[in-house]
PDB file of N, CA and C in Angstrom:
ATOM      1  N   UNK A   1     100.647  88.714 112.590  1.00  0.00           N
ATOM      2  CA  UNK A   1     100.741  87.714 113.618  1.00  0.00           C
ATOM      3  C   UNK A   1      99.781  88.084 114.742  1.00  0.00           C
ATOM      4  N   UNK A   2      98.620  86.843 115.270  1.00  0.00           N
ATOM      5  CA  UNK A   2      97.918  87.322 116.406  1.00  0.00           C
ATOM      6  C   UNK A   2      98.891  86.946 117.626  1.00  0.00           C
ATOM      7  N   UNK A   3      97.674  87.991 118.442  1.00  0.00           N
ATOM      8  CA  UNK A   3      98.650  87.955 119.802  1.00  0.00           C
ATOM      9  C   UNK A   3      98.993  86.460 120.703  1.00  0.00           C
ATOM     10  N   UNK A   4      97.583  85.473 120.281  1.00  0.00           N
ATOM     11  CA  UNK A   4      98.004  84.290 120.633  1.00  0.00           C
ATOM     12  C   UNK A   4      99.397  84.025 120.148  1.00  0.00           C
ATOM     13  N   UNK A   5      99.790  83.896 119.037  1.00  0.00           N
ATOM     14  CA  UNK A   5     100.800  82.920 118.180  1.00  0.00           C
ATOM     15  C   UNK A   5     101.769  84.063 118.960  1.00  0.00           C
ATOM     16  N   UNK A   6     102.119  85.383 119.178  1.00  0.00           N
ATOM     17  CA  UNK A   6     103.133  85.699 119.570  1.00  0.00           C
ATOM     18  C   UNK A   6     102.736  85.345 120.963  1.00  0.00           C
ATOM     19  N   UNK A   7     102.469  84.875 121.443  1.00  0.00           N
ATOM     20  CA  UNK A   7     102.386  84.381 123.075  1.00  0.00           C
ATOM     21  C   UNK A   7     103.036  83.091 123.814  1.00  0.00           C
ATOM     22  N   UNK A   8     102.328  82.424 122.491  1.00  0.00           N
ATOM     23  CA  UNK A   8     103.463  80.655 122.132  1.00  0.00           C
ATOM     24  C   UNK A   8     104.729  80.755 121.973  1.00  0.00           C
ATOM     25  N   UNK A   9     105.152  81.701 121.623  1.00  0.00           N
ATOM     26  CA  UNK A   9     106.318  82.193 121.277  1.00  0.00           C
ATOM     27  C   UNK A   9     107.692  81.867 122.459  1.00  0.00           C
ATOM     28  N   UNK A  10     108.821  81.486 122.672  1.00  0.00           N
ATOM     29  CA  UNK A  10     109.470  81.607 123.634  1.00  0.00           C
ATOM     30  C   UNK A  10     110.238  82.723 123.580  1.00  0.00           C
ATOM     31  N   UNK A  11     111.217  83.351 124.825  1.00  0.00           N
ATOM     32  CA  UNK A  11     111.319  84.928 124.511  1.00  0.00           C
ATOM     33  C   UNK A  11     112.465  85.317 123.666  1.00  0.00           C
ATOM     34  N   UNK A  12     113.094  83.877 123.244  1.00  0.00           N
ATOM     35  CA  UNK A  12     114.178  84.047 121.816  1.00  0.00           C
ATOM     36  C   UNK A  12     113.651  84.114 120.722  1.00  0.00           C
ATOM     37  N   UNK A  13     112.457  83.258 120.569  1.00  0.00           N
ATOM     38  CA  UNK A  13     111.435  83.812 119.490  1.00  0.00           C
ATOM     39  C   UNK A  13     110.734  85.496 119.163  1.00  0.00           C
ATOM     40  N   UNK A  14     110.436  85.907 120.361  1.00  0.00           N
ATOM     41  CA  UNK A  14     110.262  87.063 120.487  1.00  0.00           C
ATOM     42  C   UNK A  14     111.016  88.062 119.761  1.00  0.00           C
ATOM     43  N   UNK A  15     112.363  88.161 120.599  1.00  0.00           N
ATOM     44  CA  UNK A  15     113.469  88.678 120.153  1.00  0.00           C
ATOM     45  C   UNK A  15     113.846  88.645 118.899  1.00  0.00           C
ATOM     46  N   UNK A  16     113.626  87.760 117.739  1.00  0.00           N
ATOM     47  CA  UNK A  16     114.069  87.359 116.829  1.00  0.00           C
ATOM     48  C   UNK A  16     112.854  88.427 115.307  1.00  0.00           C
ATOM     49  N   UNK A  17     111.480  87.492 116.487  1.00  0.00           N
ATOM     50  CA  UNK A  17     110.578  88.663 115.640  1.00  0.00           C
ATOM     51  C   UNK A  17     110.552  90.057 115.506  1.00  0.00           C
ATOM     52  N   UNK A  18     110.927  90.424 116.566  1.00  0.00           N
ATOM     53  CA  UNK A  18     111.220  91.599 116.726  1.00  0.00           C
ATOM     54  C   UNK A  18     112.522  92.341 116.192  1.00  0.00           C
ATOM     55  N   UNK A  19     113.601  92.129 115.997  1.00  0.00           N
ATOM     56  CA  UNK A  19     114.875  92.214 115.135  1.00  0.00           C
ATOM     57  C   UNK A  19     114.098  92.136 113.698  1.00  0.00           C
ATOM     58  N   UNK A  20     113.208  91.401 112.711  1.00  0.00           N
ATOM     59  CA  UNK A  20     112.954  91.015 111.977  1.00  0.00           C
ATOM     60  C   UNK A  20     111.879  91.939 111.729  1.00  0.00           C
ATOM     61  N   UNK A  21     111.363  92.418 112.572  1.00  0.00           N
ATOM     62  CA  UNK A  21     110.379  93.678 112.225  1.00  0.00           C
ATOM     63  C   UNK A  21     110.757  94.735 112.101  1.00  0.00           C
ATOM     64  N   UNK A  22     111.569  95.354 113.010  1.00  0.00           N
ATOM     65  CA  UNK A  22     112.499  96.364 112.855  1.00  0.00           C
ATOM     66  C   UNK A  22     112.861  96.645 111.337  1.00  0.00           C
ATOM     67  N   UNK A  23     113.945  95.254 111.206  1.00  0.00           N
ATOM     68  CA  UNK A  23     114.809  95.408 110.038  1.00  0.00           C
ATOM     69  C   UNK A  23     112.760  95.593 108.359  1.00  0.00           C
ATOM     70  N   UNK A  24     112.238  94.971 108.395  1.00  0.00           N
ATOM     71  CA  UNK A  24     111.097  95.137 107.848  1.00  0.00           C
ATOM     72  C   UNK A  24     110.465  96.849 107.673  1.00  0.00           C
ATOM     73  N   UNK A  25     110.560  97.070 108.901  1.00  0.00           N
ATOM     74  CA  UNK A  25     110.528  98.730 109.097  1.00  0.00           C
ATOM     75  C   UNK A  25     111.224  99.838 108.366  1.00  0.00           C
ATOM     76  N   UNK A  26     112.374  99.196 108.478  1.00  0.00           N
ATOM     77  CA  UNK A  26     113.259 100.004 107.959  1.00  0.00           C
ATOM     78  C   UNK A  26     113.702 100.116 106.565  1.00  0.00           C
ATOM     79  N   UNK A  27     113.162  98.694 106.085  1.00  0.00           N
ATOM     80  CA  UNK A  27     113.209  98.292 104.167  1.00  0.00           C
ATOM     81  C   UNK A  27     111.702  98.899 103.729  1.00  0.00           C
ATOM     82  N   UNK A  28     110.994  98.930 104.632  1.00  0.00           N
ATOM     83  CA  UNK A  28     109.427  99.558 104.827  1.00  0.00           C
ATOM     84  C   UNK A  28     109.842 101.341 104.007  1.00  0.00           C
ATOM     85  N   UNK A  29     110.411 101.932 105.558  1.00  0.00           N
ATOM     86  CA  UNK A  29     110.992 103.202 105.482  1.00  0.00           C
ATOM     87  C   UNK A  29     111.490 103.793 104.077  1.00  0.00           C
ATOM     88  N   UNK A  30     112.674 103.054 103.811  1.00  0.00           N
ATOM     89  CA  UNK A  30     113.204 103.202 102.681  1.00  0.00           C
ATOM     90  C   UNK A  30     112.581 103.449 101.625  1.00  0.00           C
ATOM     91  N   UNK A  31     111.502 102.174 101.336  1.00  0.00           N
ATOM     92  CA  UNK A  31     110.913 101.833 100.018  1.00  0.00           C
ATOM     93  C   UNK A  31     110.311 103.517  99.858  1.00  0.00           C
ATOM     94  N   UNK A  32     109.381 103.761 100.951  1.00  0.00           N
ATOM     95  CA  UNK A  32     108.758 105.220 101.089  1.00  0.00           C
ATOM     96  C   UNK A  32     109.132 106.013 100.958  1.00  0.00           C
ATOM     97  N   UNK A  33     110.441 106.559 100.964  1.00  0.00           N
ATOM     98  CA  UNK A  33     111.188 107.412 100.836  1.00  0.00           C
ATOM     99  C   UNK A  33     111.822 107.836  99.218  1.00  0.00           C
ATOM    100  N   UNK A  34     111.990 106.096  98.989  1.00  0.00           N
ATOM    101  CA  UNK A  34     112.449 106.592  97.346  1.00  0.00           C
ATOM    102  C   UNK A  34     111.005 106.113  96.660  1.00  0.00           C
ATOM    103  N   UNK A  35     109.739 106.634  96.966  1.00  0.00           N
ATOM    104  CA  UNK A  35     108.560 106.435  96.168  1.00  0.00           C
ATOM    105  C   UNK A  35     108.598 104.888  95.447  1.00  0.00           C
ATOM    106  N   UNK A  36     108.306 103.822  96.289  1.00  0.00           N
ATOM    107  CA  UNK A  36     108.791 102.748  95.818  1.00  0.00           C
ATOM    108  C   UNK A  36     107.800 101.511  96.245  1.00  0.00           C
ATOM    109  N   UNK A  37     107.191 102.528  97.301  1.00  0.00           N
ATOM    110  CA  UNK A  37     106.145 101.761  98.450  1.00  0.00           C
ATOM    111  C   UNK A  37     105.087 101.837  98.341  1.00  0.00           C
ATOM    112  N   UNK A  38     103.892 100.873  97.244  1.00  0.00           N
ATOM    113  CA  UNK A  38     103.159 100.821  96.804  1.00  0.00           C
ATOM    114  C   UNK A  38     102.088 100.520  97.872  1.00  0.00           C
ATOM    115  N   UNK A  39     101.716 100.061  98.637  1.00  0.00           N
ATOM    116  CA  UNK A  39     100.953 100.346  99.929  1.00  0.00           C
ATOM    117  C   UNK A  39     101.627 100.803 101.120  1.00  0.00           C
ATOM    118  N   UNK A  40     101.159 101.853 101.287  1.00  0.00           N
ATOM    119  CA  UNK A  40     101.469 102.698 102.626  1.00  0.00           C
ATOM    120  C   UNK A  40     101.126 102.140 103.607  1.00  0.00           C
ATOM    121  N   UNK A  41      99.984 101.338 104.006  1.00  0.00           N
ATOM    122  CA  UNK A  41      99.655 101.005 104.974  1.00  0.00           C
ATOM    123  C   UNK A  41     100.352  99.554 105.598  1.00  0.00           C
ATOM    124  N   UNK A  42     100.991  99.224 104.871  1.00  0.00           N
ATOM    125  CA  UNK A  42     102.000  98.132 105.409  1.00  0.00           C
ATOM    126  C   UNK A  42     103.091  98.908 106.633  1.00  0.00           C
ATOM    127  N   UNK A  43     103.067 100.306 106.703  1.00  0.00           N
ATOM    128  CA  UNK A  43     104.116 100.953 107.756  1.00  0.00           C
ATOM    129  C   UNK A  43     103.650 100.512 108.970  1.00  0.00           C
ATOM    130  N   UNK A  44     102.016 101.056 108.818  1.00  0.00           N
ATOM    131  CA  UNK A  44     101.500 101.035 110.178  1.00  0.00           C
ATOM    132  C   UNK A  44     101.004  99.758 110.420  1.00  0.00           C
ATOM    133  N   UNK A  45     101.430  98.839 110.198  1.00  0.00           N
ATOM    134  CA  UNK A  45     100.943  97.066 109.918  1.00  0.00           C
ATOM    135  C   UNK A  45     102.004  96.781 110.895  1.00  0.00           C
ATOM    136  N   UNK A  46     103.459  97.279 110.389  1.00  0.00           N
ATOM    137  CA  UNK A  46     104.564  96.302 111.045  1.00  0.00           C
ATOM    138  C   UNK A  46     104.838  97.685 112.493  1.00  0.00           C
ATOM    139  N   UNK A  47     104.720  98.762 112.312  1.00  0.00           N
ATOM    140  CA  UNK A  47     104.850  99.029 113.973  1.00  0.00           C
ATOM    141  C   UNK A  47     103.416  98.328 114.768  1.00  0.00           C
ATOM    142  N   UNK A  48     102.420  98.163 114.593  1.00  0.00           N
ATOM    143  CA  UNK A  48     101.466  97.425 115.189  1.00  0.00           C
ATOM    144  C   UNK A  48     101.963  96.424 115.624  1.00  0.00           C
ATOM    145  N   UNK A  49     102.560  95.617 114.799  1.00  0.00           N
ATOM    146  CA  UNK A  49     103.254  94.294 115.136  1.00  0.00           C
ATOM    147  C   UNK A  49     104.481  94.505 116.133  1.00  0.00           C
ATOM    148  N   UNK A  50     105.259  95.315 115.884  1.00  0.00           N
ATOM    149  CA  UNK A  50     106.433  95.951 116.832  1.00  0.00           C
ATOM    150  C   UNK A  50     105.746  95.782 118.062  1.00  0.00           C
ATOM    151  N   UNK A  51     104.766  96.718 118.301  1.00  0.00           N
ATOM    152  CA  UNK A  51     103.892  97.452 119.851  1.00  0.00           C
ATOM    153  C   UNK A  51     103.460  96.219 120.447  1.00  0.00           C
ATOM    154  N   UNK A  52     102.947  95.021 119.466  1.00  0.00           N
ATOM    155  CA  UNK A  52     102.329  93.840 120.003  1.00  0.00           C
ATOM    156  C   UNK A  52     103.318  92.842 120.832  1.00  0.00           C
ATOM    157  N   UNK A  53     104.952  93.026 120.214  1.00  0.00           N
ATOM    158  CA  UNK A  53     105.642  92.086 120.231  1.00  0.00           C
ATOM    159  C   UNK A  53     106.722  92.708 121.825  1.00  0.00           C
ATOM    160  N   UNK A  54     106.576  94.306 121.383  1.00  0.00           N
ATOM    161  CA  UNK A  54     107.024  94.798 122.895  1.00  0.00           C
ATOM    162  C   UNK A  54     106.243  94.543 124.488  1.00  0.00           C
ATOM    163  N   UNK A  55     105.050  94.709 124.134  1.00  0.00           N
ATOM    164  CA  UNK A  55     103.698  94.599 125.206  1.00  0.00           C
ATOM    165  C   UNK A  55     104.229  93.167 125.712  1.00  0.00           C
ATOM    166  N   UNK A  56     104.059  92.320 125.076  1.00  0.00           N
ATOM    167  CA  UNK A  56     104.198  90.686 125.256  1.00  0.00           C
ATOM    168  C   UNK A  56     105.435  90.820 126.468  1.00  0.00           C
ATOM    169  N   UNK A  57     106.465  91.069 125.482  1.00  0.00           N
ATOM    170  CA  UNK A  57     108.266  91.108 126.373  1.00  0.00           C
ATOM    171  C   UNK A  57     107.770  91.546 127.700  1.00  0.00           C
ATOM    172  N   UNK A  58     107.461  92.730 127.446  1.00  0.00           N
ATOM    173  CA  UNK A  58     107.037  93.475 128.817  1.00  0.00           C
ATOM    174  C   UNK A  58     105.627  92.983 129.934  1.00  0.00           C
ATOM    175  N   UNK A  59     105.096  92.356 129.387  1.00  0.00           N
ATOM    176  CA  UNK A  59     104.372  91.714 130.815  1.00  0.00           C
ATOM    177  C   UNK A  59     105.225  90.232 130.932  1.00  0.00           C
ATOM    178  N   UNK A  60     106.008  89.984 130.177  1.00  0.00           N
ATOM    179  CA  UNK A  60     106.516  88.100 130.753  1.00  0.00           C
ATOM    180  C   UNK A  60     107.935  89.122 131.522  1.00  0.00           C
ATOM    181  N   UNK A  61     107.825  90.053 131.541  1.00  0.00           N
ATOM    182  CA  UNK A  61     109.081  90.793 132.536  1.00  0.00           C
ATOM    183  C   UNK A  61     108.510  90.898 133.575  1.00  0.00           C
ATOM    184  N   UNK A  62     107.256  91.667 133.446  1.00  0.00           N
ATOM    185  CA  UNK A  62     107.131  92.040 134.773  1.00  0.00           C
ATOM    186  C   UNK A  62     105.873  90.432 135.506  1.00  0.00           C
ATOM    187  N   UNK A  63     105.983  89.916 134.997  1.00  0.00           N
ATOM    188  CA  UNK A  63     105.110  88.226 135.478  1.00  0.00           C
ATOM    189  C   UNK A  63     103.903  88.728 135.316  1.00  0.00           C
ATOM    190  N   UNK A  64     103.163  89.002 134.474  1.00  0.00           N
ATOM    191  CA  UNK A  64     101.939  89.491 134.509  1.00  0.00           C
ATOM    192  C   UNK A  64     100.790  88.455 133.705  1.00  0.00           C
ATOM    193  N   UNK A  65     101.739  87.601 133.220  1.00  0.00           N
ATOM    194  CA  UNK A  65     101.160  87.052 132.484  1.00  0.00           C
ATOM    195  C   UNK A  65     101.933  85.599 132.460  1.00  0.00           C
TER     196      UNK A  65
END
């Protein structure tokens, strides 16, 4: 997801993506753990997306944007 489209976003949308990445993370995690996770680089795909989706929250907190 670019940072535009998470920007359009309203901040229940946000929230939602973000719950949804997490939980992604963590089926992510797993898969890796029991050798299951045929591209590795999908880990560092969805915390990217995490960091993108926190940044956002955090400047419509502080009005920065």
């Amino acid at each position: 997801m670019k940072v535009e489209e998470i920007r359009a976003l309203s901040t229940e949308g946000l929230k939602k993506q973000l719950e949804e990445a997490h939980q992604e993370l963590f089926n992510l995690r797993f898969r890796l753990a029991t050798k299951q996770l045929v591209n590795h680089r999908e880990v560092s795909r969805v915390k990217k997306e995490i960091a993108r989706l926190k940044t956002i929250m955090r400047e419509r907190e502080l009005g920065t944007r």
